[in-house]
Protein backbone atom coordinates (compact mmCIF):
# COMPACT_ATOMS: atom_id res chain seq x y z
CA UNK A 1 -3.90 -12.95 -12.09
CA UNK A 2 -1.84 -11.04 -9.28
CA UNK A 3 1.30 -12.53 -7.42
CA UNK A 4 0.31 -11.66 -4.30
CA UNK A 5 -3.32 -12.38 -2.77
CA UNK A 6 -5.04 -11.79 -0.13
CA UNK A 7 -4.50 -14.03 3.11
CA UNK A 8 -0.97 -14.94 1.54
CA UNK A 9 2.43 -14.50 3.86
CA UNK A 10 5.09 -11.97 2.81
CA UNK A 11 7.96 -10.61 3.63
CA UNK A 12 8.27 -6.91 3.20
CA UNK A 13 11.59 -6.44 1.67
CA UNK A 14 11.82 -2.17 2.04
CA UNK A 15 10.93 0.51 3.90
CA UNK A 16 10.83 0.82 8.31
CA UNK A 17 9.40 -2.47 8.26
CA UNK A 18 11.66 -4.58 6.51
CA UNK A 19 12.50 -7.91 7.10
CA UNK A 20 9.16 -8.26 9.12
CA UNK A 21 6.59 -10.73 8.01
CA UNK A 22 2.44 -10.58 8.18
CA UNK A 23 -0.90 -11.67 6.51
CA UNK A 24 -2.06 -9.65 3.14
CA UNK A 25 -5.67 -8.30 4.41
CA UNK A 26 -6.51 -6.68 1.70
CA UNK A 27 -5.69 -5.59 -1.80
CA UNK A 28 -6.21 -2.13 -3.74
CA UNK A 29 -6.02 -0.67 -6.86
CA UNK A 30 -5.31 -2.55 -9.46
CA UNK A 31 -5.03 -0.61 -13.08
CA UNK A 32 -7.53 1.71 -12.31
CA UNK A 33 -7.02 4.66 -14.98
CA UNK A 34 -7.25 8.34 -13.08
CA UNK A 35 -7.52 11.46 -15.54
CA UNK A 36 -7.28 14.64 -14.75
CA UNK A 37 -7.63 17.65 -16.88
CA UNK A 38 -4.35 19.00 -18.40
CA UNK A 39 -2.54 15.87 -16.98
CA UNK A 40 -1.91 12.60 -18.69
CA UNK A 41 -3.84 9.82 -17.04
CA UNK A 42 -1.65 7.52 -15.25
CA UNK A 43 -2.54 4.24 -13.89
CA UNK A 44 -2.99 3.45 -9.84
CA UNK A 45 -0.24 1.48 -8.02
CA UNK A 46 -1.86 -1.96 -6.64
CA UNK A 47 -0.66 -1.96 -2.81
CA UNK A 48 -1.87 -4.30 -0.01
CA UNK A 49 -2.94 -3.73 3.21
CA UNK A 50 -0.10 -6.37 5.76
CA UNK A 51 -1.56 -7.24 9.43
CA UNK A 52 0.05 -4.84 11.98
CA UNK A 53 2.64 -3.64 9.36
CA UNK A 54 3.29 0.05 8.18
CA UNK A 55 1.31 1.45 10.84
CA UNK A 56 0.62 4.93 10.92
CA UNK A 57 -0.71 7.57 13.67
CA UNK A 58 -3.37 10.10 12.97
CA UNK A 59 -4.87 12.56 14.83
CA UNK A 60 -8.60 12.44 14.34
CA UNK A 61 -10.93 15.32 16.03
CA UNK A 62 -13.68 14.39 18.22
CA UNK A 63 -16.59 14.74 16.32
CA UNK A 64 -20.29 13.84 17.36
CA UNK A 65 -21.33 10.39 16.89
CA UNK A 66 -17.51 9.07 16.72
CA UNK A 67 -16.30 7.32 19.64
CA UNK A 68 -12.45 7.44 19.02
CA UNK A 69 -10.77 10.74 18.86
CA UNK A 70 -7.22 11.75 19.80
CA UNK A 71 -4.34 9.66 18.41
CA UNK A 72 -4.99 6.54 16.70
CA UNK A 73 -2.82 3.80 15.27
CA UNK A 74 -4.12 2.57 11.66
CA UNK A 75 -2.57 0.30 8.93
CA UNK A 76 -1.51 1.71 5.71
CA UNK A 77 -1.11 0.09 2.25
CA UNK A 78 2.32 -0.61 1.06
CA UNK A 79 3.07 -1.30 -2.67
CA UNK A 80 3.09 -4.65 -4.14
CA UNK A 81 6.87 -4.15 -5.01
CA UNK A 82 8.32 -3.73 -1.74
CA UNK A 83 6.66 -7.87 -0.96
CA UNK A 84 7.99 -10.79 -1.59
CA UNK A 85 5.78 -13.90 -1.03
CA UNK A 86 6.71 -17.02 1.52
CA UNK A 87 5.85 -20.29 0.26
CA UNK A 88 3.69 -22.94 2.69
CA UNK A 89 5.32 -25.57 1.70
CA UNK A 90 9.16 -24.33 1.61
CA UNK A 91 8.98 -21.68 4.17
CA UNK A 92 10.82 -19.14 2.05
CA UNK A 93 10.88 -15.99 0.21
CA UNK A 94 9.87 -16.62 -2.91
CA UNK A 95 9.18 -15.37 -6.64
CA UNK A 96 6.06 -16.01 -8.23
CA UNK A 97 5.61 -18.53 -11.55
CA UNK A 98 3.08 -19.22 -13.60
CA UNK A 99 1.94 -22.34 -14.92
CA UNK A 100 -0.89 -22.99 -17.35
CA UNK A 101 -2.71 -26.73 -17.14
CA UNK A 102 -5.97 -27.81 -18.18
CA UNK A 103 -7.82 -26.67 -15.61
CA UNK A 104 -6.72 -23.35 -15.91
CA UNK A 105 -3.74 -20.87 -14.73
CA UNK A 106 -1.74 -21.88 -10.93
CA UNK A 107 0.95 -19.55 -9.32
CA UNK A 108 3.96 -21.24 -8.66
CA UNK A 109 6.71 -21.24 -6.18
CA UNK A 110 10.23 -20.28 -8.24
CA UNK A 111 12.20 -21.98 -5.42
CA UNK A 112 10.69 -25.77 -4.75
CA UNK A 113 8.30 -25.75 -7.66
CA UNK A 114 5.16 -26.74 -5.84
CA UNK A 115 1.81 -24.98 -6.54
CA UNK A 116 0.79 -22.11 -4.02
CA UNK A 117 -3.03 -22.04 -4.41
């Protein structure tokens, strides 16, 4: 079970957007194992995809059949490190706890103690 989910509020705590806050979209990688010959496989960074945060430009050709060319503005994932999660019901940046019940496995919020999910 991850910390951070998607449609969950963090704060991004590094990098040229920090202190800024947004909506986790969308979540990638995730202990995927990539080998390559004469290297030792190594293990993909999870990262998220933040609403309007870490936004990149890139210069896409025109090509046919592709309406947008020129510059474009995109979002970029950011790793799961550099986010801290806001609780709903305290309003602040939080750490993540776990706590294990009956009906199974509940994040928790490390600063009021009430359940996130």
């Amino acid at each position: 079970m991850r910390k951070i989910k998607k449609d969950d509020t963090v704060l991004v705590l590094a990098g040229k957007d920090r202190g800024k806050t947004g909506v986790v979209r969308a979540i990638t990688g995730g202990g995927d194992l990539v080998k390559v010959k004469g290297h030792r496989p190594k293990v993909t960074e999870d990262k998220a995809f933040v609403t309007n945060l870490n936004m990149v430009k890139r210069h896409l050709p025109q090509r046919p059949g592709v309406a947008q060319a020129g510059i474009i503005e995109k979002e970029m994932p950011m790793p799961l490190g550099k986010l801290q999660l806001i609780c709903k019901s305290c309003s602040k940046a939080t750490r993540v706890g776990f706590v294990v019940r009956a009906d199974g496995k509940h994040r928790v919020c490390r600063k009021c103690g009430q359940d996130i999910d």
